[in-house]
N, C-alpha and C. Protein backbone atom coordinates (compact mmCIF):
# COMPACT_ATOMS: atom_id res chain seq x y z
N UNK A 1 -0.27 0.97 -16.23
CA UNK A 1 0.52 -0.26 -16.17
C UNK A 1 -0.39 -1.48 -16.02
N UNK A 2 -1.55 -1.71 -15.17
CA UNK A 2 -2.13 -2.59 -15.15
C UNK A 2 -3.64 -2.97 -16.39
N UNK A 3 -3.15 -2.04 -17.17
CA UNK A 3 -4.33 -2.32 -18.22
C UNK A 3 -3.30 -2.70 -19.70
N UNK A 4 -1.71 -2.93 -19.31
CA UNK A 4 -0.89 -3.54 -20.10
C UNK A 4 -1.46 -4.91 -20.88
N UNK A 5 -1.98 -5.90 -19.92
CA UNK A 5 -2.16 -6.72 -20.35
C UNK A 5 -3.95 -7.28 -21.52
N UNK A 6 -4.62 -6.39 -20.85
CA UNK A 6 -5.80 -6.00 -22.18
C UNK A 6 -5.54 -5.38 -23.01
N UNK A 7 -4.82 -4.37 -22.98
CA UNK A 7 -4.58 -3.26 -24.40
C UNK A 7 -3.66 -4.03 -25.27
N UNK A 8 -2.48 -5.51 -24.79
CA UNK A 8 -1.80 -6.04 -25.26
C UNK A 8 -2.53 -7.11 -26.11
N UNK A 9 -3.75 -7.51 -25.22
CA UNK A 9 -4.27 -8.52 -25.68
C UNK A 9 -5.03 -8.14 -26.61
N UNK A 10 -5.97 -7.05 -27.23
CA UNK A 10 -6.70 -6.16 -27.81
C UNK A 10 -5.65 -6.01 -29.20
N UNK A 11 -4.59 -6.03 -28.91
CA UNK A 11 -2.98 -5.29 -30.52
C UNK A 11 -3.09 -7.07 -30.74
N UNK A 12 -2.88 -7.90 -30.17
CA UNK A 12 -2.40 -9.22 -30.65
C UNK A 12 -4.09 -9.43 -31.15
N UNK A 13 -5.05 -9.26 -30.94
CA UNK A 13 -6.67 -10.04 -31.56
C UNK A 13 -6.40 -9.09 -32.82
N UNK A 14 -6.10 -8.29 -33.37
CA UNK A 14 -6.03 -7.39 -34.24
C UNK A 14 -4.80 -7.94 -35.44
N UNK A 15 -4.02 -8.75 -34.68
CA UNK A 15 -3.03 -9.34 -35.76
C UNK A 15 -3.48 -10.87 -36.74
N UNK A 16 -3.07 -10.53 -37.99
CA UNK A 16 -3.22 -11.67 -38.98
C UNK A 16 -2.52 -12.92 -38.25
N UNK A 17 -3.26 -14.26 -38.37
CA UNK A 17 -2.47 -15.46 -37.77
C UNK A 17 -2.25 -15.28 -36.90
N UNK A 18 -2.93 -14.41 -35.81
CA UNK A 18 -2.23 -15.11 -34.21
C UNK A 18 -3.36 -15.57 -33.58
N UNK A 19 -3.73 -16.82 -33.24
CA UNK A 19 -5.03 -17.30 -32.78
C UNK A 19 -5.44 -16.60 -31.05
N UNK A 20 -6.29 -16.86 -30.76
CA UNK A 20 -7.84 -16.41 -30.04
C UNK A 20 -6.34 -16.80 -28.42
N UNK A 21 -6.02 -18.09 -28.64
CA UNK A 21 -5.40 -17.97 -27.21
C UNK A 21 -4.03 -17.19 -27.27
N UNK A 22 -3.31 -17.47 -28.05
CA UNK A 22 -2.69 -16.25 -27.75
C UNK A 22 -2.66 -14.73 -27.04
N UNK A 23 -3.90 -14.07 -27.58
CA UNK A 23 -4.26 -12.76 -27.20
C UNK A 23 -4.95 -13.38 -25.49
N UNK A 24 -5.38 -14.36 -25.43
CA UNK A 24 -5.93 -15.45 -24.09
C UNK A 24 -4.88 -15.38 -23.12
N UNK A 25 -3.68 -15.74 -23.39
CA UNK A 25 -2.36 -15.60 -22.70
C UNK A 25 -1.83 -14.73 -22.21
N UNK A 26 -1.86 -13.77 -23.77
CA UNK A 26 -1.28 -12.03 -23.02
C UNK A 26 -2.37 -11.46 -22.15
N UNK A 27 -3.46 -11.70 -22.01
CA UNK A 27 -4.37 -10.68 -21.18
C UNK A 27 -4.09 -11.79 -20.15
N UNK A 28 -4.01 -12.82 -19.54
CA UNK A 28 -4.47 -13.70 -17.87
C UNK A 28 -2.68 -13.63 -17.48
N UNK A 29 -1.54 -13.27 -18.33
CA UNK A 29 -0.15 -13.68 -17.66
C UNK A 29 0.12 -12.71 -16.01
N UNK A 30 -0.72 -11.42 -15.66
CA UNK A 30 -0.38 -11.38 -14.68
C UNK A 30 -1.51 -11.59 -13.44
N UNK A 31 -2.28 -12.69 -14.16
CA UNK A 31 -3.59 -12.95 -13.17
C UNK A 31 -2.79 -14.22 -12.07
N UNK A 32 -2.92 -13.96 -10.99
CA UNK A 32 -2.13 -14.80 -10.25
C UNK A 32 -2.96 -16.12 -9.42
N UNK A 33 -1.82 -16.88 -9.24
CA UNK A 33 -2.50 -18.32 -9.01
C UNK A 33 -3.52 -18.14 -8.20
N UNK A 34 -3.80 -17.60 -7.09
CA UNK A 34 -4.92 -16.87 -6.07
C UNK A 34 -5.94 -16.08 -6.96
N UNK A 35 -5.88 -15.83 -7.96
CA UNK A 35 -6.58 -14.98 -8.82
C UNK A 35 -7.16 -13.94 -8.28
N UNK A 36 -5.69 -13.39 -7.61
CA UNK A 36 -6.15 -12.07 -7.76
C UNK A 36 -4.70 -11.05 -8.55
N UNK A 37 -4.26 -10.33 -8.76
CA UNK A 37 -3.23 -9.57 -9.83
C UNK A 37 -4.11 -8.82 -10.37
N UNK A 38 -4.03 -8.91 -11.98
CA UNK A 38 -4.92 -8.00 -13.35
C UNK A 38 -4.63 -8.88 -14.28
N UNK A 39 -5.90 -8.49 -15.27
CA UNK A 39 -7.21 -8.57 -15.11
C UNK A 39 -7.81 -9.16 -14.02
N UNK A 40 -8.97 -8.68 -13.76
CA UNK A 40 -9.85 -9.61 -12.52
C UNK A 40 -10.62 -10.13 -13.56
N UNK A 41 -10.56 -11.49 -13.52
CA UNK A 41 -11.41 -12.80 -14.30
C UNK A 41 -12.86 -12.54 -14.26
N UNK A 42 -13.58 -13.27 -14.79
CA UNK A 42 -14.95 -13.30 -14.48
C UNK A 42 -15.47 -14.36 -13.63
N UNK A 43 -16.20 -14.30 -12.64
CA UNK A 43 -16.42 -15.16 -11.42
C UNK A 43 -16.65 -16.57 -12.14
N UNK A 44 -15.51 -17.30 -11.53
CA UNK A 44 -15.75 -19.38 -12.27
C UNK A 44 -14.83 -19.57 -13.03
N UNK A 45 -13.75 -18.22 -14.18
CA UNK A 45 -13.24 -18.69 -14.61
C UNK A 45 -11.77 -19.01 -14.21
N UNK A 46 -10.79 -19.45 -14.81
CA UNK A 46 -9.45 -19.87 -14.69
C UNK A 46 -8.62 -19.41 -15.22
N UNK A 47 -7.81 -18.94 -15.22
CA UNK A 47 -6.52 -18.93 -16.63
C UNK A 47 -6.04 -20.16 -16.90
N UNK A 48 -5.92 -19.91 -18.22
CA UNK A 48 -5.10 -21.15 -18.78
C UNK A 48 -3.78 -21.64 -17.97
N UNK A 49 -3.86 -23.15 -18.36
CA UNK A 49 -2.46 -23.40 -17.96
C UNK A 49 -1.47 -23.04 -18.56
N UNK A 50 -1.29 -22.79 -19.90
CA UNK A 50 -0.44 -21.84 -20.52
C UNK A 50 0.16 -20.44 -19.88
N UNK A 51 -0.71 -19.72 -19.29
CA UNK A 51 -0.69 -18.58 -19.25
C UNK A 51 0.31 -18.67 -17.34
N UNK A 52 -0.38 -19.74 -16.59
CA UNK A 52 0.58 -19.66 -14.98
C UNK A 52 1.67 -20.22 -15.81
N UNK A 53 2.23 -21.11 -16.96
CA UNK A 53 3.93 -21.13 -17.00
C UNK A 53 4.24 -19.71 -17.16
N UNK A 54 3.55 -19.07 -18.04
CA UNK A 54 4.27 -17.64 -18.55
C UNK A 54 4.07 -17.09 -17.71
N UNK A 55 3.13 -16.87 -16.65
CA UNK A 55 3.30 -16.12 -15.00
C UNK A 55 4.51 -16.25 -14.65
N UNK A 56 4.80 -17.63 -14.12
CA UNK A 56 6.27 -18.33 -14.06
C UNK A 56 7.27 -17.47 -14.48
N UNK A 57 7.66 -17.99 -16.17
CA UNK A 57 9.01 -17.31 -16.40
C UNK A 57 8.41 -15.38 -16.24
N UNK A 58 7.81 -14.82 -16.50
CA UNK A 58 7.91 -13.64 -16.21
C UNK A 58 8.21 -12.61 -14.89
N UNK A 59 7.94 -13.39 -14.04
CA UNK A 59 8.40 -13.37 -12.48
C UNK A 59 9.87 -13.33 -12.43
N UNK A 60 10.06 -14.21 -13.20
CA UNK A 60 11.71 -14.92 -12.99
C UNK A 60 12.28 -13.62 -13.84
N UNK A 61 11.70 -13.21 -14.57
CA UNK A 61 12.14 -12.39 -15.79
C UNK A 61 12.04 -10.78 -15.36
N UNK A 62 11.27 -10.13 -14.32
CA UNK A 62 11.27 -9.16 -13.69
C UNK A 62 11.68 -9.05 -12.49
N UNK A 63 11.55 -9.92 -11.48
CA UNK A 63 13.01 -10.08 -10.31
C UNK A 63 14.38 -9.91 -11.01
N UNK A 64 14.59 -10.64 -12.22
CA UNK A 64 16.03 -10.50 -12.56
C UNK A 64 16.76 -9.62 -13.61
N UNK A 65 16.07 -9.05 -14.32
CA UNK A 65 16.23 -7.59 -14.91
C UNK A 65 16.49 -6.16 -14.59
N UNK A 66 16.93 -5.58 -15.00
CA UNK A 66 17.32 -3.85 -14.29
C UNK A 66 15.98 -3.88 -14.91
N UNK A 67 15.28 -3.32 -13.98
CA UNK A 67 14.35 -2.21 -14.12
C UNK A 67 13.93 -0.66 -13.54
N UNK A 68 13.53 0.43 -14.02
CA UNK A 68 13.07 1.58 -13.41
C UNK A 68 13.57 1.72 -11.83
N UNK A 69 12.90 0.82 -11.63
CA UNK A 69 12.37 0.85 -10.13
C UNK A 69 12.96 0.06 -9.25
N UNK A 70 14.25 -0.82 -9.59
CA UNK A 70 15.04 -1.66 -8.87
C UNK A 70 16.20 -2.51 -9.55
N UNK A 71 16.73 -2.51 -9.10
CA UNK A 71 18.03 -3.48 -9.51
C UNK A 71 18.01 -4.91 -9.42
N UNK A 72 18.53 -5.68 -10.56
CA UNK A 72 17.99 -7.01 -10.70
C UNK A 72 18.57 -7.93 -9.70
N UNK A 73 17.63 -8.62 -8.98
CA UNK A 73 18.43 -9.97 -8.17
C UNK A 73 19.07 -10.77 -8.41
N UNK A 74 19.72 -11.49 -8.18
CA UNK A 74 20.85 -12.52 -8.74
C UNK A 74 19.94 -13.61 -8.70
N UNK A 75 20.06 -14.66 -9.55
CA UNK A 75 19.24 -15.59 -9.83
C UNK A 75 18.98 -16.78 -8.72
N UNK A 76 19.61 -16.70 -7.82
CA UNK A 76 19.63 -17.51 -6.33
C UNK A 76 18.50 -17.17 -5.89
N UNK A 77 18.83 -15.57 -5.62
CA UNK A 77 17.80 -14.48 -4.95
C UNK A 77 16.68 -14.91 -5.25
N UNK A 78 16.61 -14.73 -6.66
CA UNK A 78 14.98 -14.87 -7.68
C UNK A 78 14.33 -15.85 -6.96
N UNK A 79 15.13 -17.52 -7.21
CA UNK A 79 14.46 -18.24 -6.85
C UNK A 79 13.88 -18.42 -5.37
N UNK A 80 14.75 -18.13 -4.46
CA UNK A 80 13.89 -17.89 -3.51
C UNK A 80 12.85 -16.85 -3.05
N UNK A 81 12.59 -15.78 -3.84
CA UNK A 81 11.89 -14.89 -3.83
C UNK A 81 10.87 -15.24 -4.39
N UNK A 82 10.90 -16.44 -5.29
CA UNK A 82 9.45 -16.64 -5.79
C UNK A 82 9.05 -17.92 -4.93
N UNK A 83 9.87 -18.73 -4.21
CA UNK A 83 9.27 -19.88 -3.87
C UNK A 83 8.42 -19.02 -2.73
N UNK A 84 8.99 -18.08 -2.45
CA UNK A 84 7.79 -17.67 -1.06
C UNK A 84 6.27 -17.00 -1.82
N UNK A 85 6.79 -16.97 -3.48
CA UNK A 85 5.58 -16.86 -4.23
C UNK A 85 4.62 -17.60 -4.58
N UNK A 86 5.23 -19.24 -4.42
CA UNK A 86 4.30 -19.47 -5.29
C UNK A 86 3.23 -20.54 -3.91
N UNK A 87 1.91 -20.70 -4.56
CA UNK A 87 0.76 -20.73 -3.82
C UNK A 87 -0.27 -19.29 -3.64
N UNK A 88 0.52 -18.20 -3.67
CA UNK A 88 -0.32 -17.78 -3.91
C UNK A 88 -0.10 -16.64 -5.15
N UNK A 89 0.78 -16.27 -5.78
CA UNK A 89 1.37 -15.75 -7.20
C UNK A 89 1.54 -16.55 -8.18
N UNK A 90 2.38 -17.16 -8.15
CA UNK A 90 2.65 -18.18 -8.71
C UNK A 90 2.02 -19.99 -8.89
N UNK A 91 1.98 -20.59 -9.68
CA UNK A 91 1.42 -21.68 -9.39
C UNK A 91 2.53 -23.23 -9.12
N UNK A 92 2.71 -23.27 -7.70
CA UNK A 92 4.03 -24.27 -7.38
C UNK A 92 4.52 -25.50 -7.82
N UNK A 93 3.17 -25.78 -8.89
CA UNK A 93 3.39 -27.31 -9.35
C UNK A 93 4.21 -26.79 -10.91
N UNK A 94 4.09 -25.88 -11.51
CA UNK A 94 4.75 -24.86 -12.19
C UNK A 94 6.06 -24.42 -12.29
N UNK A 95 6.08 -23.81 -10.61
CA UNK A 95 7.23 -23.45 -10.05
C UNK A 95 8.46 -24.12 -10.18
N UNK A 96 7.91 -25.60 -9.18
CA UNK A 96 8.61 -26.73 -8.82
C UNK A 96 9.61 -26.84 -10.36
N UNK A 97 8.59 -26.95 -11.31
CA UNK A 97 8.92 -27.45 -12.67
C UNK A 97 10.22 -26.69 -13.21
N UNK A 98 10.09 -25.47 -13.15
CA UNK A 98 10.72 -24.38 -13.10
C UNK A 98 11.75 -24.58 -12.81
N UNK A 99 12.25 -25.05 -11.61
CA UNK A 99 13.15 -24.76 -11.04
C UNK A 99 14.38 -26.53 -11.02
N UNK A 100 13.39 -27.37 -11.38
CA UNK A 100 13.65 -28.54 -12.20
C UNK A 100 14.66 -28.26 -13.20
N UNK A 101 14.28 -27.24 -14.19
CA UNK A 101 14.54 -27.52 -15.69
C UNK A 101 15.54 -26.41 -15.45
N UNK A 102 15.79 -25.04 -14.84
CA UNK A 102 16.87 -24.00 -14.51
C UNK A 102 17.94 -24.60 -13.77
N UNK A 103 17.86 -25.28 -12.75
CA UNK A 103 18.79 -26.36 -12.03
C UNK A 103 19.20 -24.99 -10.62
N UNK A 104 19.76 -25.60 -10.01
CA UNK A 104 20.67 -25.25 -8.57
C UNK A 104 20.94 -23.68 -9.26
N UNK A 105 21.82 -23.79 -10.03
CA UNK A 105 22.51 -22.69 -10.58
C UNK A 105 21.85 -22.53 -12.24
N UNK A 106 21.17 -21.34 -12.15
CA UNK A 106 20.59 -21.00 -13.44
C UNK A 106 21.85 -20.58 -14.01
N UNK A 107 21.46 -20.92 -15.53
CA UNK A 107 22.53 -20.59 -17.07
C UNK A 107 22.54 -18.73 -16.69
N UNK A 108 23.83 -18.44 -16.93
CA UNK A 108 23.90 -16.89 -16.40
C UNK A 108 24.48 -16.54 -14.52
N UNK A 109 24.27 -17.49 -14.42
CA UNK A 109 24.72 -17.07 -12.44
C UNK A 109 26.06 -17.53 -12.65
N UNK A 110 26.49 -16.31 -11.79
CA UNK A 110 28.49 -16.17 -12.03
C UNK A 110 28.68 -17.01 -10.91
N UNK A 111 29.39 -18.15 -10.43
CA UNK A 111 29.77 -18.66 -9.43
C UNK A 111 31.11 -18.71 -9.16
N UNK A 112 31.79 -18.53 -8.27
CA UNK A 112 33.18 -19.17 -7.60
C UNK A 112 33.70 -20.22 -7.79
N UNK A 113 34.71 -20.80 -7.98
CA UNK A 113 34.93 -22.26 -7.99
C UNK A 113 36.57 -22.44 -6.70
N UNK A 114 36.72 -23.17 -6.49
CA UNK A 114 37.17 -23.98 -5.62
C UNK A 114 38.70 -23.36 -5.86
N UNK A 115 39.25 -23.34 -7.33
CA UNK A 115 40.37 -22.88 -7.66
C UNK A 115 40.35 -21.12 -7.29
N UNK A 116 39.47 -20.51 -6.90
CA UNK A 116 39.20 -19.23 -6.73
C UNK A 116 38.75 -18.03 -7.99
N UNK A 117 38.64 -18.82 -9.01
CA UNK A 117 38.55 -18.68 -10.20
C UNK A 117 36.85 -18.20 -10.45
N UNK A 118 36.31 -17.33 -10.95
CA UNK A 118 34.97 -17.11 -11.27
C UNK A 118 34.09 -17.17 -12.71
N UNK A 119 33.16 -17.85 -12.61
CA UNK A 119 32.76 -18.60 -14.18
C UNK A 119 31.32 -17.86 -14.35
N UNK A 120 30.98 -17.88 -15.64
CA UNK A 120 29.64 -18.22 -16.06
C UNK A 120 29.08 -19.60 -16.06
N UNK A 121 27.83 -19.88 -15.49
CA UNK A 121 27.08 -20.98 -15.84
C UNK A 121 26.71 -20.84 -16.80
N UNK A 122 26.89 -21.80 -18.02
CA UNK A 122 26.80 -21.55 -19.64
C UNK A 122 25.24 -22.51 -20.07
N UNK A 123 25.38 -23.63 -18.95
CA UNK A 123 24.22 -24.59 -19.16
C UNK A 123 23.88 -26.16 -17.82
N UNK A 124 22.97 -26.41 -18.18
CA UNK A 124 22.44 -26.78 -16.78
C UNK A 124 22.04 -28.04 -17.35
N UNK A 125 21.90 -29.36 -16.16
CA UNK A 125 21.25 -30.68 -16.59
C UNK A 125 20.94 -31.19 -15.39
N UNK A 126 19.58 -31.65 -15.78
CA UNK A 126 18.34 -31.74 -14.92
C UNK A 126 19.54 -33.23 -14.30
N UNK A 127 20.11 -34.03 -14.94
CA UNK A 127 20.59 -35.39 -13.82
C UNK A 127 21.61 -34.96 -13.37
N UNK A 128 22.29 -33.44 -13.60
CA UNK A 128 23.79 -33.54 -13.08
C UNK A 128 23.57 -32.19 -12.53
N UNK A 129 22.84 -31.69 -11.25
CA UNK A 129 22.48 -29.71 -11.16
C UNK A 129 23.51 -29.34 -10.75
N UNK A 130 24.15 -29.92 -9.57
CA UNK A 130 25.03 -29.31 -9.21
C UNK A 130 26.81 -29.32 -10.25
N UNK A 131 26.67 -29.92 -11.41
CA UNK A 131 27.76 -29.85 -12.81
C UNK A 131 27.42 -29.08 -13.63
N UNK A 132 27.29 -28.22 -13.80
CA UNK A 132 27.18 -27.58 -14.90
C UNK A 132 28.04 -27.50 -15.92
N UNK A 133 28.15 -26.85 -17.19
CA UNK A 133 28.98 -26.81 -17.90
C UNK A 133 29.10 -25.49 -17.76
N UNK A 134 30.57 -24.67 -17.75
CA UNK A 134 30.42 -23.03 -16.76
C UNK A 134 32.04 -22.86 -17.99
N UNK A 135 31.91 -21.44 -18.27
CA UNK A 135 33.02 -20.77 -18.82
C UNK A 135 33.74 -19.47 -17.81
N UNK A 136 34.88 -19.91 -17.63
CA UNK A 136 35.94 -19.49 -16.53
C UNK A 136 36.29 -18.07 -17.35
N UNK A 137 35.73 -16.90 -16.33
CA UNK A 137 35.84 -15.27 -17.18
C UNK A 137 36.90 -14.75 -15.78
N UNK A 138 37.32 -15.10 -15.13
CA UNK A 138 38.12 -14.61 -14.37
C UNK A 138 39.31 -15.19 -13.48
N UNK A 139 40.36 -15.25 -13.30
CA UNK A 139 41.73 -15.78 -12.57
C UNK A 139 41.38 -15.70 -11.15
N UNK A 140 42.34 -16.90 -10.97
CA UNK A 140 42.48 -16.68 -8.90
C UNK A 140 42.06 -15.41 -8.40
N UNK A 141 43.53 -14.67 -9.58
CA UNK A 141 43.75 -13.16 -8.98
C UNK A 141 42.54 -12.42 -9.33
N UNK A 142 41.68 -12.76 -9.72
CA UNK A 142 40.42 -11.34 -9.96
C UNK A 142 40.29 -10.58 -11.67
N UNK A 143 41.37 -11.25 -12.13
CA UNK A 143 41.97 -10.52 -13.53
C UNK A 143 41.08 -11.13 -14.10
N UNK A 144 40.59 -10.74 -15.43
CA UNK A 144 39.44 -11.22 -16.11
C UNK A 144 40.83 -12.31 -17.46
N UNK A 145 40.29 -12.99 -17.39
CA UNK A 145 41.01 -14.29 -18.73
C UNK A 145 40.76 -13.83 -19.66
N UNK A 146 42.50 -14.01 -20.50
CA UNK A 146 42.74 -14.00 -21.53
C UNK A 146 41.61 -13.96 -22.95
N UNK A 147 41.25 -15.43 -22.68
CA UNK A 147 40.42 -16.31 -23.29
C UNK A 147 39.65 -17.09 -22.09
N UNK A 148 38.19 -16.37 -22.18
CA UNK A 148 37.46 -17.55 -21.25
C UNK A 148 37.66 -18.78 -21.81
N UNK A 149 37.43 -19.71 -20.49
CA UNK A 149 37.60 -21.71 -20.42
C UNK A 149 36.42 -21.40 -20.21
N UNK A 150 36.21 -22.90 -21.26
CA UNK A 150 34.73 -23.52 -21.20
C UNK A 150 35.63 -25.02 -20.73
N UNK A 151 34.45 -25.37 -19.16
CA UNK A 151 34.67 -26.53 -18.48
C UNK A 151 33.45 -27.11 -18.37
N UNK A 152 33.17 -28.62 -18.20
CA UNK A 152 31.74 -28.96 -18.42
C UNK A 152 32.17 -29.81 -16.99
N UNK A 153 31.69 -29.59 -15.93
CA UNK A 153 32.34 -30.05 -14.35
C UNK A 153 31.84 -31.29 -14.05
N UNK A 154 30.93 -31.91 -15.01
CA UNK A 154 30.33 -33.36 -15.31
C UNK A 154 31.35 -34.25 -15.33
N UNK A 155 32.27 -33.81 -16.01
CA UNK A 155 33.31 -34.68 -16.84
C UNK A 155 34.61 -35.36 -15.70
N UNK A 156 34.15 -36.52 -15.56
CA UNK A 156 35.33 -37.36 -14.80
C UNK A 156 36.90 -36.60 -14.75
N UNK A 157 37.07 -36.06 -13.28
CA UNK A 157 39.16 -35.80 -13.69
C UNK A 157 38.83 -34.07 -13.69
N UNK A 158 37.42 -33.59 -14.17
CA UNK A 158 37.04 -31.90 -13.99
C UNK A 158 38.02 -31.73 -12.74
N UNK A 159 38.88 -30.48 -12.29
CA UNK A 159 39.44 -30.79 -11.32
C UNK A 159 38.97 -29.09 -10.46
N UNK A 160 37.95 -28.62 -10.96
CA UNK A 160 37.57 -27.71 -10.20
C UNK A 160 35.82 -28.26 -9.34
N UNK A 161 35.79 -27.55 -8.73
CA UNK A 161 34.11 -27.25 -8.21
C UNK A 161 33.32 -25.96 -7.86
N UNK A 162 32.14 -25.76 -7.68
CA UNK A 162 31.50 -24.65 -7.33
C UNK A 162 31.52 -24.82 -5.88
N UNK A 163 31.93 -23.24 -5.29
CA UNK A 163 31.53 -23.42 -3.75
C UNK A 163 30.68 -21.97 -3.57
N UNK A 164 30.84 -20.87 -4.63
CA UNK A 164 29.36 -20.26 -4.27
C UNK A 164 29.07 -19.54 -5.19
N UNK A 165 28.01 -18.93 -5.44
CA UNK A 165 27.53 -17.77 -6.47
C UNK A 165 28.08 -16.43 -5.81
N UNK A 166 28.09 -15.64 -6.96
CA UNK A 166 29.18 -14.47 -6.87
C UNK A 166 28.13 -13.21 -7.54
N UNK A 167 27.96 -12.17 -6.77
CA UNK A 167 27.15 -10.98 -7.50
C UNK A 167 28.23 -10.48 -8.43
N UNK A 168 27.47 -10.67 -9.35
CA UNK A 168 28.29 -9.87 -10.88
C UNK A 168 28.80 -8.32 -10.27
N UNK A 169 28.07 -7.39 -10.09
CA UNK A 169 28.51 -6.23 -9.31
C UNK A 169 29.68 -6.22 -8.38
N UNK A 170 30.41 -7.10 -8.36
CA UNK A 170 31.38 -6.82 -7.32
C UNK A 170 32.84 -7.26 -8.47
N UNK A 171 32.24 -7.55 -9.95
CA UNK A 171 33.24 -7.67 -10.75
C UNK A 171 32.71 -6.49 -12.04
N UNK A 172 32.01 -6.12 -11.96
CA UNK A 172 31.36 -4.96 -12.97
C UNK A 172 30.89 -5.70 -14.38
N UNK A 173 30.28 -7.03 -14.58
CA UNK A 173 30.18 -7.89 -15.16
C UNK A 173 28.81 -8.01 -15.94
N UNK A 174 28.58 -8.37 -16.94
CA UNK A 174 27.04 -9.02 -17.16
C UNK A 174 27.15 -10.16 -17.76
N UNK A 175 26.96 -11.35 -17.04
CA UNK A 175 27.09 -12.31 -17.35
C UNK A 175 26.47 -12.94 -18.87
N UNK A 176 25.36 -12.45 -19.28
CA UNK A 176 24.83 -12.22 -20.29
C UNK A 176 25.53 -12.39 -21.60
N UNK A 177 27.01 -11.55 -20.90
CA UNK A 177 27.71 -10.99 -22.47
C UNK A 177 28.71 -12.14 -22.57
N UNK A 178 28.38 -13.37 -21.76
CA UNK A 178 29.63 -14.36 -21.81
C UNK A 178 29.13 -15.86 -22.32
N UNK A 179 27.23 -15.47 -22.51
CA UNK A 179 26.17 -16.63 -22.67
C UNK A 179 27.05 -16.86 -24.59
C-alpha cells in the first residue's frame, strides 16, 4: 500500500502526454505537510504545492468513503477530523481554503430543516454558507417524497431553515444518488 504512490507515479512517466509533474503529484500526494507519510523526500526537498491541495481533497475523500477498513464519516465529521489534521498532515493554509470553497455544509450532507423535513445539500456559496441550495428527499413524516424539492434557502420568503445534519444511515440513504 505504501509504495502505491511510486509504482503510480512510475505507470503515469510511462504515459504519452502526461508531463514530468504530473507523475510529480502522484508520487508526493501522501507526503504530509510535516513531511513525514510516503514517499520519504530527499533531505531539502518539498512537495509541490499542487500536490498538499491533492493531500487535501484526498483526506476529505478517504474519511468520507466506505472503505475496507471503515465506514465513511459524515462530512461534518470529516471536517473536523482533518482540522485536527492539518499542521501537521495536512497543510492549513490549504485546509482553511478547503473548507472556504465546501462551505458549513458540504454538497452531499443530508441535513434537517426546521419544517422536519430532510434534504440533500445540492450546492454551496462561499457569501451565503449557511443557504444552500438543498433538494427536500424526505417528509415531516420520514416518508421519502414523491418528487424531491429543489429549494435554494438564499432566496428571500425561503420559508424553511437548516437546524442540523442528519446521518444518512438512519434513513438507509446515499445522498450521492440525489446529487
Amino acid at each position: 500500500m505504501r509504495q502505491h504512490p511510486v509504482k503510480s507515479a512510475e505507470i503515469v512517466r510511462q504515459m504519452d502526454g502526461i508531463s514530468e509533474l504530473v507523475a510529480q503529484l502522484v508520487m508526493e500526494h501522501h507526503v504530509n505537510y510535516n513531511l513525514e507519510g510516503y514517499p520519504e523526500l530527499e533531505v531539502g526537498r518539498r512537495p509541490h504545492p499542487y500536490s498538499r491541495i491533492i493531500t487535501v481533497a484526498d483526506c476529505y475523500d478517504a474519511i468520507t468513503t466506505m472503505r475496507p477498513y471503515q465506514q465513511p464519516f459524515h462530512p461534518r465529521e470529516a471536517m473536523r477530523i482533518m482540522e485536527g489534521l492539518a499542521g501537521r498532515v495536512i497543510d492549513p493554509k490549504y485546509f482553511e481554503e478547503f473548507v472556504r470553497v465546501l462551505g458549513i455544509f458540504p454538497i452531499g450532507t443530508l441535513v434537517r430543516l426546521d419544517t422536519n423535513e430532510v434534504a440533500v445539500v445540492v450546492e454551496t456559496r462561499a457569501e451565503t454558507p449557511l443557504l444552500p441550495r438543498i433538494r427536500v428527499i424526505f417528509d415531516p413524516d420520514r416518508r421519502p417524497m414523491p418528487a424531491p424539492l429543489d429549494l435554494d434557502l438564499s432566496v428571500p420568503g425561503c420559508q424553511r431553515a437548516i437546524v442540523s445534519t442528519v446521518d444518512p444511515l438512519l434513513y438507509n440513504v446515499d445522498p450521492s444518488n440525489y446529487l
